[in-house]
PDB file of N, CA and C in Angstrom:
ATOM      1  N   UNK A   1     162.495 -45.005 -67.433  1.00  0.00           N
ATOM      2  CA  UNK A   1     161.757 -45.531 -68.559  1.00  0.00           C
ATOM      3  C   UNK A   1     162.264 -46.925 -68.877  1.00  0.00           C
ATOM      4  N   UNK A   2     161.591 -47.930 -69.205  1.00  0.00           N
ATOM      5  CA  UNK A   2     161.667 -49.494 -69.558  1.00  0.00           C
ATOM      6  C   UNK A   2     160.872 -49.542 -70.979  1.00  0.00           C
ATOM      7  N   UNK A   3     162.039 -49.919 -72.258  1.00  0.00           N
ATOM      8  CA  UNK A   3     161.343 -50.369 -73.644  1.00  0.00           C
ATOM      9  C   UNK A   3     161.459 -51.522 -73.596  1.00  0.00           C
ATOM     10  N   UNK A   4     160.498 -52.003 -73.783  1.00  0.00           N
ATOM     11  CA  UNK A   4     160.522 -53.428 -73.766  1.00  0.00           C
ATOM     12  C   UNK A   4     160.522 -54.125 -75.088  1.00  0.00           C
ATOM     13  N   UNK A   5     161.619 -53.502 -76.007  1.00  0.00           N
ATOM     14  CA  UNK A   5     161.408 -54.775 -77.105  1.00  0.00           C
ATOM     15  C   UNK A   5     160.687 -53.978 -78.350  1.00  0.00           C
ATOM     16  N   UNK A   6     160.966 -54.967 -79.318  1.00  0.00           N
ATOM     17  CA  UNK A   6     159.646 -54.972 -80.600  1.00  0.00           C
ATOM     18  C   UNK A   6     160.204 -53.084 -80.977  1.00  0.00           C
ATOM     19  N   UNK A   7     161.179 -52.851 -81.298  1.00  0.00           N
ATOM     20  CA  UNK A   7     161.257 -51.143 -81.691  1.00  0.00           C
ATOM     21  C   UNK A   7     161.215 -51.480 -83.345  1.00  0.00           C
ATOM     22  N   UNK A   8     161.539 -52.633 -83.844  1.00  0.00           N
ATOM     23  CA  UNK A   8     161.438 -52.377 -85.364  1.00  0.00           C
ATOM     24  C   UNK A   8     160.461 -52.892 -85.919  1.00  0.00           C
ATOM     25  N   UNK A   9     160.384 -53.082 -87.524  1.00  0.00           N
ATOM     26  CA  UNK A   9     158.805 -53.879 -87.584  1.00  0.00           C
ATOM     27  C   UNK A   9     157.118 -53.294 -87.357  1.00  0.00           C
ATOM     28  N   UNK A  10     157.326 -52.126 -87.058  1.00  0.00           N
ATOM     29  CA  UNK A  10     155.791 -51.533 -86.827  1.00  0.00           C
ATOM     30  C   UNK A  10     155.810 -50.146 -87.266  1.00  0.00           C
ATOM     31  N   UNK A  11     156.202 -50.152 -88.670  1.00  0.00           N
ATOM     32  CA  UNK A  11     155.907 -49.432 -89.498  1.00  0.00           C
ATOM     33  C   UNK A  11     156.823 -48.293 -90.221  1.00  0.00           C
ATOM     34  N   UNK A  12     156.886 -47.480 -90.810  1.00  0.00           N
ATOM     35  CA  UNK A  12     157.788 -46.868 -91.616  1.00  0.00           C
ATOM     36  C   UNK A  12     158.622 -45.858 -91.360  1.00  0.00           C
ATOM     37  N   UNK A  13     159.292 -45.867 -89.813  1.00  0.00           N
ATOM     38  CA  UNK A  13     159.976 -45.264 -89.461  1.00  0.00           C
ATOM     39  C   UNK A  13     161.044 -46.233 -87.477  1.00  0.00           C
ATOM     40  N   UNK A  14     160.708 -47.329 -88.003  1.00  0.00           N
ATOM     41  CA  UNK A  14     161.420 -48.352 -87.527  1.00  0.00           C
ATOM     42  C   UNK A  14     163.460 -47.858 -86.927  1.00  0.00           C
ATOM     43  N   UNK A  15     164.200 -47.517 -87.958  1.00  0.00           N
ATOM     44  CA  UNK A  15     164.937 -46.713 -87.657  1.00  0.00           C
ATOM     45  C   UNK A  15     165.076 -45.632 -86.938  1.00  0.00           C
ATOM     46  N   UNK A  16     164.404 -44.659 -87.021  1.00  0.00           N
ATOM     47  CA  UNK A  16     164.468 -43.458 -86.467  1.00  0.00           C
ATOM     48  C   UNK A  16     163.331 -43.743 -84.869  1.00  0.00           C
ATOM     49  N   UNK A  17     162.866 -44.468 -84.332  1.00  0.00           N
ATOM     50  CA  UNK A  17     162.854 -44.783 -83.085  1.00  0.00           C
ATOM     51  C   UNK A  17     163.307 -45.746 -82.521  1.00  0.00           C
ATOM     52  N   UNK A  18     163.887 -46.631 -83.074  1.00  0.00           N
ATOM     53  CA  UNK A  18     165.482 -47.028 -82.768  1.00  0.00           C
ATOM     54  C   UNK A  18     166.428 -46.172 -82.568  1.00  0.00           C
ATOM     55  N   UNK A  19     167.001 -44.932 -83.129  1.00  0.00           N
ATOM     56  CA  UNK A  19     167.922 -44.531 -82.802  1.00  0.00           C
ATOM     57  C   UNK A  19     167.523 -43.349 -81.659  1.00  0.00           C
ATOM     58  N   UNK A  20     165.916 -42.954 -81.301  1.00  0.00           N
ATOM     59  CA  UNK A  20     165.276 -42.273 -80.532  1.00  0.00           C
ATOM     60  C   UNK A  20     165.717 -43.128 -79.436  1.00  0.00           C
ATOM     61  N   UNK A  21     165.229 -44.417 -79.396  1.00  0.00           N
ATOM     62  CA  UNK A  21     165.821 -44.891 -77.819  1.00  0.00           C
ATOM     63  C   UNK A  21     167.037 -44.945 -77.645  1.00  0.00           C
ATOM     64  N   UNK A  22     168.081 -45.070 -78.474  1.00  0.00           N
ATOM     65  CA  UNK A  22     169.168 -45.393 -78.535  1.00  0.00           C
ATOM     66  C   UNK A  22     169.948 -44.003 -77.368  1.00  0.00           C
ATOM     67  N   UNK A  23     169.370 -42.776 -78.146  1.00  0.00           N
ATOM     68  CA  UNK A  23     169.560 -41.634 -77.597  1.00  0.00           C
ATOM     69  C   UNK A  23     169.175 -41.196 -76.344  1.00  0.00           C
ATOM     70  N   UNK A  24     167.837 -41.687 -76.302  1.00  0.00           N
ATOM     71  CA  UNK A  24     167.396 -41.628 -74.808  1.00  0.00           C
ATOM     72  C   UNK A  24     168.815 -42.522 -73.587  1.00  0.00           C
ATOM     73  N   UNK A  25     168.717 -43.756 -74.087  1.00  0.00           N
ATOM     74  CA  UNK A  25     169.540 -44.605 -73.165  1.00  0.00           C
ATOM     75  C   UNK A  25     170.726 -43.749 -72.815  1.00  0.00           C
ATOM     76  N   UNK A  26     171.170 -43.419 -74.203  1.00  0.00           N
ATOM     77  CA  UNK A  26     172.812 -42.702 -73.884  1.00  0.00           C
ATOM     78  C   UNK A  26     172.852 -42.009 -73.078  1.00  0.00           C
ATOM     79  N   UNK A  27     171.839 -40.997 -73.032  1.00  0.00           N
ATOM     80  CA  UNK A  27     171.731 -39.523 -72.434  1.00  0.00           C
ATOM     81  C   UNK A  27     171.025 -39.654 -70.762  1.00  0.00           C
ATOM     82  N   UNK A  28     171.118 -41.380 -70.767  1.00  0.00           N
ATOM     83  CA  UNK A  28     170.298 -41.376 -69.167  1.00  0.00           C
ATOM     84  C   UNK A  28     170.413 -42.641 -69.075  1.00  0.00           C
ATOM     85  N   UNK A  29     171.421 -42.870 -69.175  1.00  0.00           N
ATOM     86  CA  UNK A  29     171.844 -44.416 -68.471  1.00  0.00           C
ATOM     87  C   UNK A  29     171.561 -44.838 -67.717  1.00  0.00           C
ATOM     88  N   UNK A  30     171.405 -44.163 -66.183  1.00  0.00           N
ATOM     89  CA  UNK A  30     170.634 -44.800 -65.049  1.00  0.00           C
ATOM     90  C   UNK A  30     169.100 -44.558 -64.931  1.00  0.00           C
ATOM     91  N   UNK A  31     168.571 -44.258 -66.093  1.00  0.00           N
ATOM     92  CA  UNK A  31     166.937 -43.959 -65.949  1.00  0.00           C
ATOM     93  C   UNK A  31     166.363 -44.684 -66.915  1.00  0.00           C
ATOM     94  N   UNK A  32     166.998 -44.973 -68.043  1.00  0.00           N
ATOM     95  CA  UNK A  32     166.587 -45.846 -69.280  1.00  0.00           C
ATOM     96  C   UNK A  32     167.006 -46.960 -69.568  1.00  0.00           C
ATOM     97  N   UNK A  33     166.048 -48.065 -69.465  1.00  0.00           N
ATOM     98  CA  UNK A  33     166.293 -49.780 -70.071  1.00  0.00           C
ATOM     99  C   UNK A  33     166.042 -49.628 -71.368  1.00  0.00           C
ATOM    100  N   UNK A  34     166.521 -50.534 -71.603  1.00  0.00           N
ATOM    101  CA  UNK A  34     165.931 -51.578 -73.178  1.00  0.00           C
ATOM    102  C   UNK A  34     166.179 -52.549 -72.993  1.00  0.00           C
ATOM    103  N   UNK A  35     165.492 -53.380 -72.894  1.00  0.00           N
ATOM    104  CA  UNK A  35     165.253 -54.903 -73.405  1.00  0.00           C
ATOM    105  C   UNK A  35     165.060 -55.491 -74.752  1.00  0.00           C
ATOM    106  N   UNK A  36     165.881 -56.653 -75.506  1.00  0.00           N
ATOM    107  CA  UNK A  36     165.372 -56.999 -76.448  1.00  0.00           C
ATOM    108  C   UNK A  36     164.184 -57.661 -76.795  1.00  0.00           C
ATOM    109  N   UNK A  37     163.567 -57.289 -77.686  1.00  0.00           N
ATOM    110  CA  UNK A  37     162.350 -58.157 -78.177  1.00  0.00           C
ATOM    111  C   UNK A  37     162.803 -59.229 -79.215  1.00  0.00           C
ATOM    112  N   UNK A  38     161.555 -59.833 -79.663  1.00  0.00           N
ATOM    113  CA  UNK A  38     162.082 -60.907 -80.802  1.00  0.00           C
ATOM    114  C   UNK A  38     162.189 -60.335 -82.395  1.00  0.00           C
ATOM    115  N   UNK A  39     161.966 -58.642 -82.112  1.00  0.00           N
ATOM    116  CA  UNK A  39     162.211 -58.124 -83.425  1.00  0.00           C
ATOM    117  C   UNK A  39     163.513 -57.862 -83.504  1.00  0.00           C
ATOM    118  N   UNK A  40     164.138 -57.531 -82.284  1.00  0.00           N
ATOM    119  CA  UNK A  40     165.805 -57.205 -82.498  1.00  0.00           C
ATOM    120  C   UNK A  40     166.582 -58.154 -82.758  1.00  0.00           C
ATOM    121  N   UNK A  41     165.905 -60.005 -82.617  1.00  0.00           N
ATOM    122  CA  UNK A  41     166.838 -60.564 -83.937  1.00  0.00           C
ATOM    123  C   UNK A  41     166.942 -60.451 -85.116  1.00  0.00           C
ATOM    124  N   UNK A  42     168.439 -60.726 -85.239  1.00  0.00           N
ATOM    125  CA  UNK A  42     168.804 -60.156 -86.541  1.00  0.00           C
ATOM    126  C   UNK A  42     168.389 -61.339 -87.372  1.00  0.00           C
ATOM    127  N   UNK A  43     167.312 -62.365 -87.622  1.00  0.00           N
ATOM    128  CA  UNK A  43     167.571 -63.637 -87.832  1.00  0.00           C
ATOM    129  C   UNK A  43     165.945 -63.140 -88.202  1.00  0.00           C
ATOM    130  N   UNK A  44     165.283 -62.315 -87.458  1.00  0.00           N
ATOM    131  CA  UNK A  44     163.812 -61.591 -87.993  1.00  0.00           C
ATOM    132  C   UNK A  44     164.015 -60.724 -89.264  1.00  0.00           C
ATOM    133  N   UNK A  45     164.740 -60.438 -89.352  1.00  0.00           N
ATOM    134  CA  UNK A  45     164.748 -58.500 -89.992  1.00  0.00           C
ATOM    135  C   UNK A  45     164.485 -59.065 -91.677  1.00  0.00           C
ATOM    136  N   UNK A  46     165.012 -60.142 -91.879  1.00  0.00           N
ATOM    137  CA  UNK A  46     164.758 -60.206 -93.664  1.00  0.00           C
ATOM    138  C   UNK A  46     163.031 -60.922 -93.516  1.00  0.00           C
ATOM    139  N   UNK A  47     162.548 -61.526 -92.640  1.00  0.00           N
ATOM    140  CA  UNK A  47     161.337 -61.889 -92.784  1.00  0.00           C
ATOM    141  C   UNK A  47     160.286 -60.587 -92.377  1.00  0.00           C
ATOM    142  N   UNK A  48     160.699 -59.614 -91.688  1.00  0.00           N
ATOM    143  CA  UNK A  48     159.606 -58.969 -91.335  1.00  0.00           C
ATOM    144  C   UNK A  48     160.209 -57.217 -92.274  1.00  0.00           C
ATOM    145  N   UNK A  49     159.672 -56.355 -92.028  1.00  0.00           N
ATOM    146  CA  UNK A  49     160.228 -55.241 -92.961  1.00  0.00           C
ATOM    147  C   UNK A  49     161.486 -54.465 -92.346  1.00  0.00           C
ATOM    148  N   UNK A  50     162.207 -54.795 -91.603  1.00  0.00           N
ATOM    149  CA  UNK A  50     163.268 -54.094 -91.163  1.00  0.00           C
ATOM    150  C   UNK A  50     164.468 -54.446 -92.094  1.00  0.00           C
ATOM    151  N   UNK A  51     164.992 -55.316 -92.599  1.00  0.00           N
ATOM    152  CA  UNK A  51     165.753 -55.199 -93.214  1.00  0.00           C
ATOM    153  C   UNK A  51     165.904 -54.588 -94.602  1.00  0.00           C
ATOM    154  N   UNK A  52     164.141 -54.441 -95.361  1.00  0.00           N
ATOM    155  CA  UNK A  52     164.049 -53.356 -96.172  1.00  0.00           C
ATOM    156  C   UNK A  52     163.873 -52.674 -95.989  1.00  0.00           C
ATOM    157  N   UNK A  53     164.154 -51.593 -94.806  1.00  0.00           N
ATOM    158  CA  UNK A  53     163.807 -50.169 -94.608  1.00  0.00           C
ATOM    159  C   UNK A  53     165.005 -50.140 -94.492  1.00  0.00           C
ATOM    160  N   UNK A  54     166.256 -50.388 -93.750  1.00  0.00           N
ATOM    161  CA  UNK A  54     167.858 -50.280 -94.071  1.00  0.00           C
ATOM    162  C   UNK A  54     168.161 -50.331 -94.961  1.00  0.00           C
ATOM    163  N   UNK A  55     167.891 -50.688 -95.855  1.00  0.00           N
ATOM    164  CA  UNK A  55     168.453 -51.171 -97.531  1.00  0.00           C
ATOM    165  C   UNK A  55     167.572 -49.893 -98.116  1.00  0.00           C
ATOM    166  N   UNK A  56     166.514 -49.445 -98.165  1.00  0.00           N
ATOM    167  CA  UNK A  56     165.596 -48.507 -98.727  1.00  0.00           C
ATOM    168  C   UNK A  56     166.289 -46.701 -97.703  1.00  0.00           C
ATOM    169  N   UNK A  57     166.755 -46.660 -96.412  1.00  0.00           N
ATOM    170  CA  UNK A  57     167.130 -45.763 -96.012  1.00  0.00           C
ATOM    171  C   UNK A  57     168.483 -45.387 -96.012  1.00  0.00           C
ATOM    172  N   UNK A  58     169.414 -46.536 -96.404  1.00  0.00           N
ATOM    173  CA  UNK A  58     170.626 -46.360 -96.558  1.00  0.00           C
ATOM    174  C   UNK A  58     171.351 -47.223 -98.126  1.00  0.00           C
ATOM    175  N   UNK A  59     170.677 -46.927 -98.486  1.00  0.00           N
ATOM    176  CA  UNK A  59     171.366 -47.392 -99.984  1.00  0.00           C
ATOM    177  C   UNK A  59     172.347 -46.384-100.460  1.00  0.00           C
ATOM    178  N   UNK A  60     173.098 -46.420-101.219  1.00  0.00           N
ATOM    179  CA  UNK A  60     174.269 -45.756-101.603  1.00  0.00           C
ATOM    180  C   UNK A  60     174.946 -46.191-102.822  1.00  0.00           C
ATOM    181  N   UNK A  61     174.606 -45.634-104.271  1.00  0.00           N
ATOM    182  CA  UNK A  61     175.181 -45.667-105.300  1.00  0.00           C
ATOM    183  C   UNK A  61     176.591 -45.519-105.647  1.00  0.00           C
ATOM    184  N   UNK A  62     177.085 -44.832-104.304  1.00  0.00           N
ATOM    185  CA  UNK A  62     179.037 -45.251-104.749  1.00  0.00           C
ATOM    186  C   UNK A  62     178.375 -46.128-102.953  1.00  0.00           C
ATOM    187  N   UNK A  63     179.901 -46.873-103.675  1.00  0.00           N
ATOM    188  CA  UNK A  63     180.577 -47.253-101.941  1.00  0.00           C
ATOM    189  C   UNK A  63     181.520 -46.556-101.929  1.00  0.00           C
ATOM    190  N   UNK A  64     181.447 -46.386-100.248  1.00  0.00           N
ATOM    191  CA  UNK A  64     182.130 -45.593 -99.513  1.00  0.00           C
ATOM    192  C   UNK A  64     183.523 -46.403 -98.692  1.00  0.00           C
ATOM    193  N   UNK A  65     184.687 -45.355 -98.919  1.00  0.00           N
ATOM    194  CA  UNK A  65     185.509 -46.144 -98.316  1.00  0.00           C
ATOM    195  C   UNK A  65     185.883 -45.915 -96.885  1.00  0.00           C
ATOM    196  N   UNK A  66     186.071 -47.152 -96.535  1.00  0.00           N
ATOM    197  CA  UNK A  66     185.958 -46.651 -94.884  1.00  0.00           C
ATOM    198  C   UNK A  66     187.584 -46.410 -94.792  1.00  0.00           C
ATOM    199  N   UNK A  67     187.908 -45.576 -93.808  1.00  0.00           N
ATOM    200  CA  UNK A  67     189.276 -44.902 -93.422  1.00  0.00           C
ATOM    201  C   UNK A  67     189.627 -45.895 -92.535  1.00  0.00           C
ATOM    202  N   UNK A  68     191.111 -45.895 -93.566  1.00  0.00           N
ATOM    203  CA  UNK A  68     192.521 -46.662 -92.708  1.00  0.00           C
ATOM    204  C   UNK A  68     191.336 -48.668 -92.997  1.00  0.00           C
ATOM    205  N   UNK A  69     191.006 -48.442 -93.767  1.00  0.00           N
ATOM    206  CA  UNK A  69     190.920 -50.171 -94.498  1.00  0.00           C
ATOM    207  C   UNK A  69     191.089 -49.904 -96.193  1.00  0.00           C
ATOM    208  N   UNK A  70     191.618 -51.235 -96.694  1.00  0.00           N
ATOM    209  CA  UNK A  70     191.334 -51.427 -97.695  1.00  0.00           C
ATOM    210  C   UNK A  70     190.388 -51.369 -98.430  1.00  0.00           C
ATOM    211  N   UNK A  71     188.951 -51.652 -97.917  1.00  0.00           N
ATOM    212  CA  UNK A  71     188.000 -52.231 -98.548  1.00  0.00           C
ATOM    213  C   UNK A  71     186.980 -51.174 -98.575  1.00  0.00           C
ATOM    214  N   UNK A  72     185.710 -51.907 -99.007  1.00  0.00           N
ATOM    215  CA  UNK A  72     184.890 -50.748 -99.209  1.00  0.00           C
ATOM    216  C   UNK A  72     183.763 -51.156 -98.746  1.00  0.00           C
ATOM    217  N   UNK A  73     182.667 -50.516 -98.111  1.00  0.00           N
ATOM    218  CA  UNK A  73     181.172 -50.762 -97.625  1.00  0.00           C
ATOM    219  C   UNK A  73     180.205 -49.953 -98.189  1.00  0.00           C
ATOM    220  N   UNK A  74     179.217 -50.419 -98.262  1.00  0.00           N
ATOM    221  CA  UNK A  74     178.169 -49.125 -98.385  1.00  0.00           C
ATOM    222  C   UNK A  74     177.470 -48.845 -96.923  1.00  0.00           C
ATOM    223  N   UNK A  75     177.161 -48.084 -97.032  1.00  0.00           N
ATOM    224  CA  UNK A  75     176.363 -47.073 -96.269  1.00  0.00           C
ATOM    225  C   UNK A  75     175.217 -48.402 -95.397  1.00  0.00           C
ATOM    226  N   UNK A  76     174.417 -48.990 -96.908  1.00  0.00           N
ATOM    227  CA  UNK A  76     173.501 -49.682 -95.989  1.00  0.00           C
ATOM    228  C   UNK A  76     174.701 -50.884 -94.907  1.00  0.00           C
ATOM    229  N   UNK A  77     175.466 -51.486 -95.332  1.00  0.00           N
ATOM    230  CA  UNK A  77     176.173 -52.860 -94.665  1.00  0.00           C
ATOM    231  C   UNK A  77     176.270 -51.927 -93.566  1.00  0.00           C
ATOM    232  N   UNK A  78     176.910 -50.493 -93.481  1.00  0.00           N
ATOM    233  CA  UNK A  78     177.833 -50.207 -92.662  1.00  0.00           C
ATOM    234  C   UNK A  78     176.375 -49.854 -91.412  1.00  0.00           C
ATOM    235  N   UNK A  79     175.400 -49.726 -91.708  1.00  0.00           N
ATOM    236  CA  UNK A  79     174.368 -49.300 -90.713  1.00  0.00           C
ATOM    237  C   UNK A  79     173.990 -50.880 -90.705  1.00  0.00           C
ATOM    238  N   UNK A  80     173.521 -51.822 -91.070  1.00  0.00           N
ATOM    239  CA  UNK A  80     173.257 -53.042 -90.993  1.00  0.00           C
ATOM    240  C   UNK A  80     174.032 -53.670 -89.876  1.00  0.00           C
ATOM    241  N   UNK A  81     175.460 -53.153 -89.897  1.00  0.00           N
ATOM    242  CA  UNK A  81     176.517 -53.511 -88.852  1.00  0.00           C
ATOM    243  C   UNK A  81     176.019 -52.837 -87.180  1.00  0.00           C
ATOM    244  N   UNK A  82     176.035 -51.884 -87.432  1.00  0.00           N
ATOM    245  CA  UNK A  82     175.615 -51.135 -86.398  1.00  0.00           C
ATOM    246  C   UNK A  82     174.308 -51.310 -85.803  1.00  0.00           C
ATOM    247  N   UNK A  83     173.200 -51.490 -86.291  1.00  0.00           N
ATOM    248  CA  UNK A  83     172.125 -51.970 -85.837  1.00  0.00           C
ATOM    249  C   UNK A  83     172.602 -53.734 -85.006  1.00  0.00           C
ATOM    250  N   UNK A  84     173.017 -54.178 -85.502  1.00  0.00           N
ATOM    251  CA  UNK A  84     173.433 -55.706 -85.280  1.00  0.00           C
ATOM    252  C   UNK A  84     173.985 -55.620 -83.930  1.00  0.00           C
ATOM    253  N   UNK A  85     175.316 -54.876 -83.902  1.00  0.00           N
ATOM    254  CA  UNK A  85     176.209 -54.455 -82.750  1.00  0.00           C
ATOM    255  C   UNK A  85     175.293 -54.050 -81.376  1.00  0.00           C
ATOM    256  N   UNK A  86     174.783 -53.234 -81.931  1.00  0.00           N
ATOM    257  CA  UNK A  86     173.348 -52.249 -80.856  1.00  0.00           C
ATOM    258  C   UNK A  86     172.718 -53.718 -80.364  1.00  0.00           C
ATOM    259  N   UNK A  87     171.757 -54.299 -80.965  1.00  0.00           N
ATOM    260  CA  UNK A  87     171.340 -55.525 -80.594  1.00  0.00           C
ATOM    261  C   UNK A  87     171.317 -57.223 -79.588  1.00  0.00           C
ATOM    262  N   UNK A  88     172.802 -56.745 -80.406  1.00  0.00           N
ATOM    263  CA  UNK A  88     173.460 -58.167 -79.559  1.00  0.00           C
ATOM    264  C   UNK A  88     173.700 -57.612 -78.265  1.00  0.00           C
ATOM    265  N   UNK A  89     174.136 -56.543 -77.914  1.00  0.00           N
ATOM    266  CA  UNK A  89     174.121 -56.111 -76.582  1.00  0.00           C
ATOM    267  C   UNK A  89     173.120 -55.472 -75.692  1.00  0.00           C
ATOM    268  N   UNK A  90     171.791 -55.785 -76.167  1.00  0.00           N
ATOM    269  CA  UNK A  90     170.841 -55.563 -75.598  1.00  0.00           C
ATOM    270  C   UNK A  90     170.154 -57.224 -74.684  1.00  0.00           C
ATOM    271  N   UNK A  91     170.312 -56.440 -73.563  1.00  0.00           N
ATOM    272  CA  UNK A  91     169.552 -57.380 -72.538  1.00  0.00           C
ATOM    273  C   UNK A  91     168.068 -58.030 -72.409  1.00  0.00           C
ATOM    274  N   UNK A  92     168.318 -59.499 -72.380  1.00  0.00           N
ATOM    275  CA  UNK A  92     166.716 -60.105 -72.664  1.00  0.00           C
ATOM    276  C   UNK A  92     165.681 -60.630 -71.505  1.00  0.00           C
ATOM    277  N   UNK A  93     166.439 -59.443 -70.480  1.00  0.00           N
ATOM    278  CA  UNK A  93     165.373 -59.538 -69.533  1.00  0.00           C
ATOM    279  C   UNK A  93     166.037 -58.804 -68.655  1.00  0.00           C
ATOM    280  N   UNK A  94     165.631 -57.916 -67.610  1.00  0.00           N
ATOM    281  CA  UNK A  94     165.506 -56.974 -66.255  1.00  0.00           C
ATOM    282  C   UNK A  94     165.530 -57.719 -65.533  1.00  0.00           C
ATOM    283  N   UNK A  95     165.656 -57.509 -64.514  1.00  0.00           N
ATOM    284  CA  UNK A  95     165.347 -57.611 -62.479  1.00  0.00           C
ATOM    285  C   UNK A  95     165.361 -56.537 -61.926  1.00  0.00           C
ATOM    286  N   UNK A  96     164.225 -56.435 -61.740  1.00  0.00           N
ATOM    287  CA  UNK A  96     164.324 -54.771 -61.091  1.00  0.00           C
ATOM    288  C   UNK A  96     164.009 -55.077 -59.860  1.00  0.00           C
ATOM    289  N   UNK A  97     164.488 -54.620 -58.208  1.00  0.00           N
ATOM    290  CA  UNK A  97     163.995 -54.963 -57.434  1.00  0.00           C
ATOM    291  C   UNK A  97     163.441 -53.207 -56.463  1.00  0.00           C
ATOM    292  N   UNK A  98     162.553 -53.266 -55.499  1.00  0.00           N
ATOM    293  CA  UNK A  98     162.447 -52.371 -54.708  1.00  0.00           C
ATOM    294  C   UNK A  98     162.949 -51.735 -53.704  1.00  0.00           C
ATOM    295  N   UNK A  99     163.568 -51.027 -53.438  1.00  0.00           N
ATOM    296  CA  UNK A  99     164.523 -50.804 -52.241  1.00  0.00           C
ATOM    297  C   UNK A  99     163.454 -50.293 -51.303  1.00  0.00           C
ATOM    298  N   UNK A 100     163.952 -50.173 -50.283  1.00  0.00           N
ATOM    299  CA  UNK A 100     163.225 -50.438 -48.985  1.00  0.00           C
ATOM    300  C   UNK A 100     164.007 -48.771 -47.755  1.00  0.00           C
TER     301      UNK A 100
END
C-alpha cells in the first residue's frame, strides 16, 4: 500500500486516520509507504483545520505531568509533539523500481 499525503485536513476525523496509517505502517513495514503531503506541514495545520481538531481532541483541564521532568504539558502540546515528530520523518517522495 502507498499513502500519498494529504491524511489531515479532510474532515472530522483527521487524527484517527492518521494514526490508522500510522498503524498500518508499523504493523507492515515492508508493504506500507507514506509519503508526505503539503498537509503534513506543520506550517499548514493552524491555517487549515488540523490544528483545531488537536486542540478540540486533546484538550486537558489539568496539565499533566510528564515523568522524570520538571515541567508540565498538556495532553494537546504533548500530541501536537508527536504528530510533528511522525511528520518530519515522513518521506517526500518514493522510487519504486521493478525487479526483473
Amino acid at each position: 500500500l502507498i499513502f500519498l499525503g494529504d491524511f489531515v485536513d479532510r474532515g472530522q476525523h483527521g487524527v484517527e486516520v492518521w494514526v490508522t496509517v500510522m498503524k498500518l505502517q508499523y504493523e507492515n513495514p515492508d508493504n506500507v509507504y507514506i509519503v508526505r503531503g503539503n498537509h503534513e506541514e506543520v506550517s499548514t495545520w493552524k491555517s487549515y483545520s488540523f490544528a483545531f481538531e488537536i486542540s478540540r481532541k486533546f484538550r486537558s483541564k489539568k496539565l499533566v505531568q510528564q515523568k522524570n521532568a520538571g515541567n508540565h504539558a498538556s495532553e494537546e502540546i504533548r500530541a501536537l509533539k508527536m504528530f510533528t515528530i511522525f511528520t518530519e520523518r515522513l518521506p517526500v517522495c518514493l522510487y519504486l523500481s521493478a525487479r526483473k
